[in-house]
N, C-alpha and C. Protein backbone atom coordinates (compact mmCIF):
# COMPACT_ATOMS: atom_id res chain seq x y z
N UNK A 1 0.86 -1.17 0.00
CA UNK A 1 0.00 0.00 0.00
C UNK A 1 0.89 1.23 0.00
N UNK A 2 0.84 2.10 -1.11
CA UNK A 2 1.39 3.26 -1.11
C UNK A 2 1.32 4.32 0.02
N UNK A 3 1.75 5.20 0.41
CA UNK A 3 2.06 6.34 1.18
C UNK A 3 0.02 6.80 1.01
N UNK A 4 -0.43 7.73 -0.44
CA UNK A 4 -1.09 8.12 -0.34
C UNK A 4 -2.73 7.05 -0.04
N UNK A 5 -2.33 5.86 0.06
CA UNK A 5 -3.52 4.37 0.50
C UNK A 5 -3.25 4.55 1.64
N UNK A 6 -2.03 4.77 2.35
CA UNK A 6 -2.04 4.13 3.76
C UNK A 6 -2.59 5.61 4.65
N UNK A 7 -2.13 6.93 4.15
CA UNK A 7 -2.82 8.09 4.59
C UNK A 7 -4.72 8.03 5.13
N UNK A 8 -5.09 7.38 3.73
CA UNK A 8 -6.42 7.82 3.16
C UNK A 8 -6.71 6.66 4.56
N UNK A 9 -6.58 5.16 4.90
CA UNK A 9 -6.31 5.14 5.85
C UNK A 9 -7.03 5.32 7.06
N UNK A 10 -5.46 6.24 7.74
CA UNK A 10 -5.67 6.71 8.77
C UNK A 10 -6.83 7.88 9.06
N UNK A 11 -7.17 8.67 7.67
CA UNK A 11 -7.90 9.44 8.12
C UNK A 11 -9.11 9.09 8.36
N UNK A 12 -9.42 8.11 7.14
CA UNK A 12 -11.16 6.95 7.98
C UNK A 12 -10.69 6.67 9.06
N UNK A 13 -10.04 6.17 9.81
CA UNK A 13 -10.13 6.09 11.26
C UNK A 13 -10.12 6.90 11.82
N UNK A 14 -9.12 7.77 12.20
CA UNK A 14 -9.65 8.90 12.86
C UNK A 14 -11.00 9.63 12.93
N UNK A 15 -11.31 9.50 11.59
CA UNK A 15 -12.76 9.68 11.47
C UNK A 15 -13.70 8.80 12.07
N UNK A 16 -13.40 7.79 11.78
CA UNK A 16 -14.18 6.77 12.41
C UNK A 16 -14.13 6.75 13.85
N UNK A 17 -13.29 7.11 14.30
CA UNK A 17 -13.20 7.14 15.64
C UNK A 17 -13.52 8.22 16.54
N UNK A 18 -13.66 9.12 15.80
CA UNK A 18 -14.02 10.74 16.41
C UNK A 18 -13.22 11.31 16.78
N UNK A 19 -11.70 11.24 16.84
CA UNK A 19 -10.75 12.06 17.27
C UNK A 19 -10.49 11.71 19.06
N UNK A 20 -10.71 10.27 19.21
CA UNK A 20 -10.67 9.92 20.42
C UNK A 20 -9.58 9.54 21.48
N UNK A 21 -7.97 9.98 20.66
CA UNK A 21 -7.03 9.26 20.52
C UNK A 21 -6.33 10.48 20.92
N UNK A 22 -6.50 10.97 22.07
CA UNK A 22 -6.01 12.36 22.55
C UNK A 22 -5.82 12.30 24.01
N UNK A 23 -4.77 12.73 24.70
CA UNK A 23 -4.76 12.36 26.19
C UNK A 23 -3.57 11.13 26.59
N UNK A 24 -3.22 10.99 27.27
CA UNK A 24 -2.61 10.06 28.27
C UNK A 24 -3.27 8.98 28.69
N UNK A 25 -4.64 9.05 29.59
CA UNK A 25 -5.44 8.31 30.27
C UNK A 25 -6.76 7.90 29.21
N UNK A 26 -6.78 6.64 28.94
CA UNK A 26 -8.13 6.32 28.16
C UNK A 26 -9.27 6.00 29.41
N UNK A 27 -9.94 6.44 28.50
CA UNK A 27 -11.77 6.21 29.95
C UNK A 27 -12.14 5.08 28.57
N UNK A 28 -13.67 5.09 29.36
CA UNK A 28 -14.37 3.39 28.67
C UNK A 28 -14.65 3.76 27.27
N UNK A 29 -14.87 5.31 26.84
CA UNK A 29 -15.78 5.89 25.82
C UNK A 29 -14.35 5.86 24.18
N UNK A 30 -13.21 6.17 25.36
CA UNK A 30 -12.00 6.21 24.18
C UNK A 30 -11.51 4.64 23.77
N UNK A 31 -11.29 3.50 24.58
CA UNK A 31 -10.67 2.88 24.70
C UNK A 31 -11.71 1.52 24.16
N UNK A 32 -13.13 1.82 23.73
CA UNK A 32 -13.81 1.16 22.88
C UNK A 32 -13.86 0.91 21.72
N UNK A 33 -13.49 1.96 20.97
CA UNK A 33 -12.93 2.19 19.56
C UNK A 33 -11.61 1.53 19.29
N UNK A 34 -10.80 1.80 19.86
CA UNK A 34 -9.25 0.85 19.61
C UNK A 34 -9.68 0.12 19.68
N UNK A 35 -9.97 -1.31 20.89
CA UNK A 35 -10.45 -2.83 21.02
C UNK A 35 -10.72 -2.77 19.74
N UNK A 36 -11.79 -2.37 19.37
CA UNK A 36 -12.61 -2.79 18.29
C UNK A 36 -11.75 -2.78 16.98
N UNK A 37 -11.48 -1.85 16.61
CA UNK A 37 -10.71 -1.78 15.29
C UNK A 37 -9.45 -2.21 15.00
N UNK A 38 -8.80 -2.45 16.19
CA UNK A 38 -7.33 -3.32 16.34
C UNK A 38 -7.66 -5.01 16.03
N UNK A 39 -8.84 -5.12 17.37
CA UNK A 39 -9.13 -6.65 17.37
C UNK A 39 -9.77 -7.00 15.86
N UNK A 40 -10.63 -6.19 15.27
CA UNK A 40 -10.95 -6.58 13.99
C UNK A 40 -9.67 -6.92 13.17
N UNK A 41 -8.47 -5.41 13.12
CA UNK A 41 -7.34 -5.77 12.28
C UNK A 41 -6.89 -7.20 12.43
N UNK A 42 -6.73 -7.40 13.78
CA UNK A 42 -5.96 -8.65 14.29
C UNK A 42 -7.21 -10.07 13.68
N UNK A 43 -8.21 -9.96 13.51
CA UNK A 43 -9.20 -10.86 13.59
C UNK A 43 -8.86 -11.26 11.96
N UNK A 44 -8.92 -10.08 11.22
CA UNK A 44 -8.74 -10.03 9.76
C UNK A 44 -7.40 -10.50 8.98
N UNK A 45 -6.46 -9.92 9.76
CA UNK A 45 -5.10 -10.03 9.41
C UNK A 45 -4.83 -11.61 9.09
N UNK A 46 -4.76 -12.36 10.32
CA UNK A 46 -5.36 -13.92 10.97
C UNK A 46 -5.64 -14.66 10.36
N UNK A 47 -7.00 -13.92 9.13
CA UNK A 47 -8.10 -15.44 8.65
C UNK A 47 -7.50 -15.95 7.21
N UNK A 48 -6.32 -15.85 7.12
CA UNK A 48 -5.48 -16.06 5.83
C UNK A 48 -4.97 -17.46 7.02
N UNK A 49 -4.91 -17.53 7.80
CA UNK A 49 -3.72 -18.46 8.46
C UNK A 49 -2.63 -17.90 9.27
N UNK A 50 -1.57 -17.07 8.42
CA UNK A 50 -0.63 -16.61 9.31
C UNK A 50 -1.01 -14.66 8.64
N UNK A 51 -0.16 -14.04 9.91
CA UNK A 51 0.10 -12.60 9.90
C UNK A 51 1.45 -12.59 8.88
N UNK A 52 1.10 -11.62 7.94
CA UNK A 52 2.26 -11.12 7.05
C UNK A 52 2.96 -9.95 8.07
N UNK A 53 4.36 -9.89 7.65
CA UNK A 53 4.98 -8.44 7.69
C UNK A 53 4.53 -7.28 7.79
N UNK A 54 3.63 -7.63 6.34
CA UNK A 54 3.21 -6.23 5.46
C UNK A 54 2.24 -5.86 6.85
N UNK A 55 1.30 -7.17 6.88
CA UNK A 55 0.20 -6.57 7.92
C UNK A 55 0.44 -6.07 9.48
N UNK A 56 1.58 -6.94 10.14
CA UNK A 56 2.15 -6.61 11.11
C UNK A 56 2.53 -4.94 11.19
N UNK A 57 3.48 -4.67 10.19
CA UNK A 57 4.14 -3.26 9.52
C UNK A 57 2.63 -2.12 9.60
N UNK A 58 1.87 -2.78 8.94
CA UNK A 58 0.61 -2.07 8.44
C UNK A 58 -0.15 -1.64 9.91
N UNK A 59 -0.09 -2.51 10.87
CA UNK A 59 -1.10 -2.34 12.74
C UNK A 59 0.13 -1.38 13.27
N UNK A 60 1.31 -1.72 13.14
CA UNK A 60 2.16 -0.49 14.11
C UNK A 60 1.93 0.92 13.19
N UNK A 61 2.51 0.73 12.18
CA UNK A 61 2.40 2.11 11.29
C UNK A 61 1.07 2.42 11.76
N UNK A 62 -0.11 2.07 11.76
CA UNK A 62 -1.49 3.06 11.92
C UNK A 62 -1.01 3.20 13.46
N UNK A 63 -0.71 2.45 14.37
CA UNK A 63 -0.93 3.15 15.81
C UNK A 63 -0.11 4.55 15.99
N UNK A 64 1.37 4.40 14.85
CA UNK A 64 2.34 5.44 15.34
C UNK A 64 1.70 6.63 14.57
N UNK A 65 0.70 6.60 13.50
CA UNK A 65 0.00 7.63 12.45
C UNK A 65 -0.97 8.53 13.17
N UNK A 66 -1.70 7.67 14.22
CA UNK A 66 -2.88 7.85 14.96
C UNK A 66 -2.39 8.10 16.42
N UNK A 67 -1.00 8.38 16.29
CA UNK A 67 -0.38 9.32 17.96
C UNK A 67 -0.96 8.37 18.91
N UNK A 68 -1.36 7.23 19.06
CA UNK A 68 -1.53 6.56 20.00
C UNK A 68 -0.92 6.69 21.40
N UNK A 69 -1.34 7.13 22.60
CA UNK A 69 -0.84 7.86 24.01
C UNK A 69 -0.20 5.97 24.22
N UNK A 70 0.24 6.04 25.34
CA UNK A 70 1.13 4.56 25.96
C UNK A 70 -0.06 4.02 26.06
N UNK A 71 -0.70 4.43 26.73
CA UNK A 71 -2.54 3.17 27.32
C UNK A 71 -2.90 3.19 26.04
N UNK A 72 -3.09 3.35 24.93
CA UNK A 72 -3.55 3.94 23.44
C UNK A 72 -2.95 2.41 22.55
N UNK A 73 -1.72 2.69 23.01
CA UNK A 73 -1.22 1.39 22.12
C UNK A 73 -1.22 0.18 22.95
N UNK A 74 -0.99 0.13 24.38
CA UNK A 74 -1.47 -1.04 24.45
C UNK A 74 -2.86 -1.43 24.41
N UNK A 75 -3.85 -1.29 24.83
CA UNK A 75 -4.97 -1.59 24.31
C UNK A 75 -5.05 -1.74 23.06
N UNK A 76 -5.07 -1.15 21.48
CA UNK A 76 -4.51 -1.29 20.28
C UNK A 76 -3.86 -3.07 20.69
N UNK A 77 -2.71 -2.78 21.26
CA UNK A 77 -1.71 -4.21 20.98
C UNK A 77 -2.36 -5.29 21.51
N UNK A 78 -3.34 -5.22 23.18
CA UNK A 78 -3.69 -6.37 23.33
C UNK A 78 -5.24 -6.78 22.65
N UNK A 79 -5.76 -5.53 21.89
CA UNK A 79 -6.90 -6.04 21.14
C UNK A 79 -6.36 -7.07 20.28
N UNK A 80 -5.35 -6.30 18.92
CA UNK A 80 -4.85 -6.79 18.34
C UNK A 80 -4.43 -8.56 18.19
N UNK A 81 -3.80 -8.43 19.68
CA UNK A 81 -3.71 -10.06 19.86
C UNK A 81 -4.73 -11.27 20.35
N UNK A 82 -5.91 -10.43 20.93
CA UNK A 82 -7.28 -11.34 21.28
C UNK A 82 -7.80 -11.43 19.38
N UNK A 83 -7.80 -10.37 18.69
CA UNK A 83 -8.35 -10.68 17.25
C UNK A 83 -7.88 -11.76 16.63
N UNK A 84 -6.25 -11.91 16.38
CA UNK A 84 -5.21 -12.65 15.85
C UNK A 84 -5.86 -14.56 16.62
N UNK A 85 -6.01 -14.42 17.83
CA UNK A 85 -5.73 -15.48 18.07
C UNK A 85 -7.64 -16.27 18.55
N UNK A 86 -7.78 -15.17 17.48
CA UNK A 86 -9.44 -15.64 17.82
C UNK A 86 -10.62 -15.46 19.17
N UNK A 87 -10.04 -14.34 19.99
CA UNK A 87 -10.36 -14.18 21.73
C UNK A 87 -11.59 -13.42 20.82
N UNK A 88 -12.12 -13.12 19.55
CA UNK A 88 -13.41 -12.16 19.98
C UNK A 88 -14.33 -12.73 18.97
N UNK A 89 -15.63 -12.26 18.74
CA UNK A 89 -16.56 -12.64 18.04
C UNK A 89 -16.61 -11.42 17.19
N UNK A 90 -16.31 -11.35 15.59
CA UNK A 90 -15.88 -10.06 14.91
C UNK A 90 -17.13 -9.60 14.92
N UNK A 91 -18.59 -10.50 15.01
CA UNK A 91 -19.68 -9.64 14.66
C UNK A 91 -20.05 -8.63 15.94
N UNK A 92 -19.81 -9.57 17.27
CA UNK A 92 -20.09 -8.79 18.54
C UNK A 92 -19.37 -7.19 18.47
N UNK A 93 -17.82 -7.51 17.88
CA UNK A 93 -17.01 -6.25 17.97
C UNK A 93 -17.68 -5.55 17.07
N UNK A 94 -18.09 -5.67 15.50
CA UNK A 94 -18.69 -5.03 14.98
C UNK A 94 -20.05 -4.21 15.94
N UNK A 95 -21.07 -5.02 16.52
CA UNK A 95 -21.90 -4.33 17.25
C UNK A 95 -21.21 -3.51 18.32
N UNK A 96 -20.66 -3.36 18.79
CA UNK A 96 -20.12 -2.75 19.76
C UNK A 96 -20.15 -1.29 19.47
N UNK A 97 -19.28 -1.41 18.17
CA UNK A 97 -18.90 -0.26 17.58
C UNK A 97 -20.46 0.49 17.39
N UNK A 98 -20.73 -0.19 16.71
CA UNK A 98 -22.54 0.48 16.69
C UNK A 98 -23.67 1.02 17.82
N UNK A 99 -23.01 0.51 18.49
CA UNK A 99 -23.54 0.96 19.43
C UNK A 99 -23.86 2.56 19.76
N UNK A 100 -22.33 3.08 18.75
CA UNK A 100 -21.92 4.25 18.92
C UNK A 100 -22.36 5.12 17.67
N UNK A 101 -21.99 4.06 17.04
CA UNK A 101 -21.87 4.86 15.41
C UNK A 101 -22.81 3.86 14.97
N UNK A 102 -24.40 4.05 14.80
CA UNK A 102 -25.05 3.07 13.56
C UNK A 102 -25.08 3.17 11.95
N UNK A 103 -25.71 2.04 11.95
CA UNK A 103 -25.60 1.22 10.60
C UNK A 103 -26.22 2.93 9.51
N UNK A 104 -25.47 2.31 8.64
CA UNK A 104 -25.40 4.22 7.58
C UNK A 104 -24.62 5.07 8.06
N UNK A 105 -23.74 4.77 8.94
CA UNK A 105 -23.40 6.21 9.51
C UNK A 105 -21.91 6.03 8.81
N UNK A 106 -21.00 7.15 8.73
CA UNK A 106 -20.02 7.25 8.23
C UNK A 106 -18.76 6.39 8.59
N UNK A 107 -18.83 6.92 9.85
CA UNK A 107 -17.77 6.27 10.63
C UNK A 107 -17.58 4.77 10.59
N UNK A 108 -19.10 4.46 10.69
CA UNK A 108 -19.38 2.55 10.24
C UNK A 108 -18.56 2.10 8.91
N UNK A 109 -19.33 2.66 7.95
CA UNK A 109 -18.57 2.49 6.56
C UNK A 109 -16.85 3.11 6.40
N UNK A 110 -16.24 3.87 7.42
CA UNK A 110 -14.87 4.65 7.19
C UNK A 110 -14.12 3.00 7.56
N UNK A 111 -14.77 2.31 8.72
CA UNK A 111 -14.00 1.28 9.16
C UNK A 111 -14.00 0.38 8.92
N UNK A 112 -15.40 -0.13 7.72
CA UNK A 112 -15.36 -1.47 6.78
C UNK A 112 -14.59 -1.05 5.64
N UNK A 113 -14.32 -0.04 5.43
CA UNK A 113 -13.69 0.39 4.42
C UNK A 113 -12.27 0.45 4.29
N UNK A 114 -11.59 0.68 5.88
CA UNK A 114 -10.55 0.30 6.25
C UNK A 114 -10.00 -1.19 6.90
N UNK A 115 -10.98 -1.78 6.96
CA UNK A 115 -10.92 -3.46 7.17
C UNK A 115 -10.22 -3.92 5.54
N UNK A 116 -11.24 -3.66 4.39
CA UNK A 116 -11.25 -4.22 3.16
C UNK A 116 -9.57 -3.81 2.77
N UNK A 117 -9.50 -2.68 2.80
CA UNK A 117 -7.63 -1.89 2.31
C UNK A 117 -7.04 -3.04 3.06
N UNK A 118 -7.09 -3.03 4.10
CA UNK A 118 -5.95 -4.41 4.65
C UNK A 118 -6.03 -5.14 3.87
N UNK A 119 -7.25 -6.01 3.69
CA UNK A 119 -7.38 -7.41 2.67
C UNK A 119 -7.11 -7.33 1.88
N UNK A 120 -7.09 -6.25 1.00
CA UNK A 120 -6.96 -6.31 -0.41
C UNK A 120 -5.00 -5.50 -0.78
N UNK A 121 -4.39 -4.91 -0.23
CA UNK A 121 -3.12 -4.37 0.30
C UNK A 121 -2.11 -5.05 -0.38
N UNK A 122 -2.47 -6.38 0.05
CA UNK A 122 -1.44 -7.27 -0.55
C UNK A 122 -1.65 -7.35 -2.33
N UNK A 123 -3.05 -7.55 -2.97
CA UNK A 123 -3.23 -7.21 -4.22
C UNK A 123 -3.93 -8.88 -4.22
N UNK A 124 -4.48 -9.56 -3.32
CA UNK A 124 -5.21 -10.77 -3.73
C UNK A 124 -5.65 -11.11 -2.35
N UNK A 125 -7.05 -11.39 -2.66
CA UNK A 125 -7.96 -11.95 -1.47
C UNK A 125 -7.79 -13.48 -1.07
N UNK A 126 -7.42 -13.94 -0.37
CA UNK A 126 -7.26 -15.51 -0.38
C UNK A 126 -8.35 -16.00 -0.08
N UNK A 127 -9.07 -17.38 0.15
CA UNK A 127 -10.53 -17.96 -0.20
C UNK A 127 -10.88 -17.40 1.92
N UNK A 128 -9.89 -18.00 2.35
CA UNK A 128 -10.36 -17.65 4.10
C UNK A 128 -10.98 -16.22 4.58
N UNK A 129 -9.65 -15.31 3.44
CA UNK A 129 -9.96 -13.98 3.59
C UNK A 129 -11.66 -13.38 3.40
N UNK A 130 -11.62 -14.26 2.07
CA UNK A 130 -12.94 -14.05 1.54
C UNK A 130 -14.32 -14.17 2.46
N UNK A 131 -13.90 -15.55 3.39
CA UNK A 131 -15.05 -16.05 4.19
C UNK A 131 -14.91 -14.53 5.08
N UNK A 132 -13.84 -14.23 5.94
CA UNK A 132 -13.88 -13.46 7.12
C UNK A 132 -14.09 -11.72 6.39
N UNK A 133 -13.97 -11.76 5.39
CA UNK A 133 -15.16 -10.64 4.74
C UNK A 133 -16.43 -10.62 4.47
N UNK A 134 -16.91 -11.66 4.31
CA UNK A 134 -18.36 -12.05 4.03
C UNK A 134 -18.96 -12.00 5.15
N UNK A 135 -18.12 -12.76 6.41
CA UNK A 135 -19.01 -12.13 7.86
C UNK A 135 -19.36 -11.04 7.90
N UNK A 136 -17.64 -10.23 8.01
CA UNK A 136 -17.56 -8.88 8.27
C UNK A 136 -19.05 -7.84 7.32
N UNK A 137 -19.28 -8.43 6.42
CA UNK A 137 -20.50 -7.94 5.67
C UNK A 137 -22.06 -7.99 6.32
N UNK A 138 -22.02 -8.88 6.81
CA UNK A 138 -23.21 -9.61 7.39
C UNK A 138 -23.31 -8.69 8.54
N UNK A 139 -22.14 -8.45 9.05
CA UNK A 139 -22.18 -7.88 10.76
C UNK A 139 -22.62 -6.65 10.12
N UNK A 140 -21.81 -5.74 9.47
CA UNK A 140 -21.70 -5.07 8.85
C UNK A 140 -22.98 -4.04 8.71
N UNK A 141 -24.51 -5.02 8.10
CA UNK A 141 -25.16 -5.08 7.01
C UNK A 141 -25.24 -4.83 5.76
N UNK A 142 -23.88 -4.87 5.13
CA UNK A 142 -23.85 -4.84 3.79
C UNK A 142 -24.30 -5.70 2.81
N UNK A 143 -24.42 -5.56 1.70
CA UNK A 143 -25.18 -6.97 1.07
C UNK A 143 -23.36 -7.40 0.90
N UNK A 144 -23.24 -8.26 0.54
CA UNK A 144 -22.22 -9.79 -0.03
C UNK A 144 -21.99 -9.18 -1.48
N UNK A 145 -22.87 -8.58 -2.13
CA UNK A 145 -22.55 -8.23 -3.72
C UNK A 145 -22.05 -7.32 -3.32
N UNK A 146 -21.90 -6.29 -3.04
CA UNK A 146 -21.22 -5.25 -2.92
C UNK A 146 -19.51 -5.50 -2.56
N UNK A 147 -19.64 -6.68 -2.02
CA UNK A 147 -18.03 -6.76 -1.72
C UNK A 147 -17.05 -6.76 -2.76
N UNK A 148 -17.52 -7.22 -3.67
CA UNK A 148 -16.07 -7.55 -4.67
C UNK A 148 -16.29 -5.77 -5.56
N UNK A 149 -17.48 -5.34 -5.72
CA UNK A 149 -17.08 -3.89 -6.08
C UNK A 149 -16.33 -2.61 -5.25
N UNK A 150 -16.69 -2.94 -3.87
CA UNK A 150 -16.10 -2.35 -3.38
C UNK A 150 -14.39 -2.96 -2.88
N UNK A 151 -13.92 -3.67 -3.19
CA UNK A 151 -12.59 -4.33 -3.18
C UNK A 151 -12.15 -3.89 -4.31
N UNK A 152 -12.77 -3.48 -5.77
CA UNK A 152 -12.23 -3.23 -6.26
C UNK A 152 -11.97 -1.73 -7.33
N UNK A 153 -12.59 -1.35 -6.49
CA UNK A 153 -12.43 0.41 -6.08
C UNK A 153 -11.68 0.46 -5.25
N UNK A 154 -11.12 -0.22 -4.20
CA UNK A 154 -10.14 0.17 -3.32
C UNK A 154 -8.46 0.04 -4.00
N UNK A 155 -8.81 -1.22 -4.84
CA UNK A 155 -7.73 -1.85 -6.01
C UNK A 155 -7.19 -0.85 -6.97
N UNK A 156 -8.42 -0.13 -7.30
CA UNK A 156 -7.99 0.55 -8.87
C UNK A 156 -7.42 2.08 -8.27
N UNK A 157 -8.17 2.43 -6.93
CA UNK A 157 -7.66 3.41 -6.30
C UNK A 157 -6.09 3.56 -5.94
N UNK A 158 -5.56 2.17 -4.94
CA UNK A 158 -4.12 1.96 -4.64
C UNK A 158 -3.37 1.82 -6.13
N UNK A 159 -3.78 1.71 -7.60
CA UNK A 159 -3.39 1.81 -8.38
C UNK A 159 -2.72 2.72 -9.24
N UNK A 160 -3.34 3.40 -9.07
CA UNK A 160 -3.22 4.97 -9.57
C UNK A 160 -2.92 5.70 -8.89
């Protein structure tokens, strides 16, 4: 993923997150958003089998992009590793998030949108990947058709 993919990015999250990533001390309201979007990374990264480099490279680079405070990244790191090793239910984390931000809302779509850039980053979806997007859709409520167009608008985008 180029400089100007990995930007575009961070700024759906931040967006997605509301600018929550400010301070020293996380309370319950900041420190819900990381879990969630780390443990998804980690959940996503995962459903290939093993963690690449690229993707490893790809979870620190966003925490150091997104000024992550010390409590900031670990939370980030130990979401990260409950996702990786299967500790969460991606649809529950998906609701979670909604809780905050519902279904249509921007922030929802900034962070399926930044799920898919991971998957697709490398430049090929593998069949597992595929399944743990198709959840991610379901949780989501996206339809399933929409996935491969929107994978590949993200494609032709990192292209150019």
């Amino acid at each position: 993923m180029g400089n100007e993919g990995f930007g575009g990015v961070v700024r759906d999250l931040r967006a997605a997150i509301g600018g929550l990533l400010v301070g020293g001390k996380l309370d319950e309201e900041q420190r819900m958003p990381i879990e969630v979007v780390f443990g998804l990374i980690g959940w996503l990264a995962k459903a290939d089998g093993i963690i690449t480099s690229h993707e490893a490279e790809f979870t620190n680079r966003l925490m150091d992009e997104l000024n992550l405070p010390i409590q900031g990244r670990a939370a980030a790191n130990a979401a990260f590793d409950r996702g990786r090793t299967r500790q969460i239910d991606a649809a529950q984390e998906v609701r979670r998030f909604m809780k905050i931000h519902p279904k249509g809302s921007d922030e929802l779509i900034r962070l399926f949108d930044t799920l898919l850039r991971l998957a697709a980053a490398d430049g090929r979806v593998f069949a597992r990947e595929r399944v743990a997007l198709e959840t991610l859709c379901d949780a989501f409520g996206f339809p399933r058709k929409a996935l491969d167009v929107r994978l590949d608008a993200i494609r032709a985008a990192a292209a150019s």
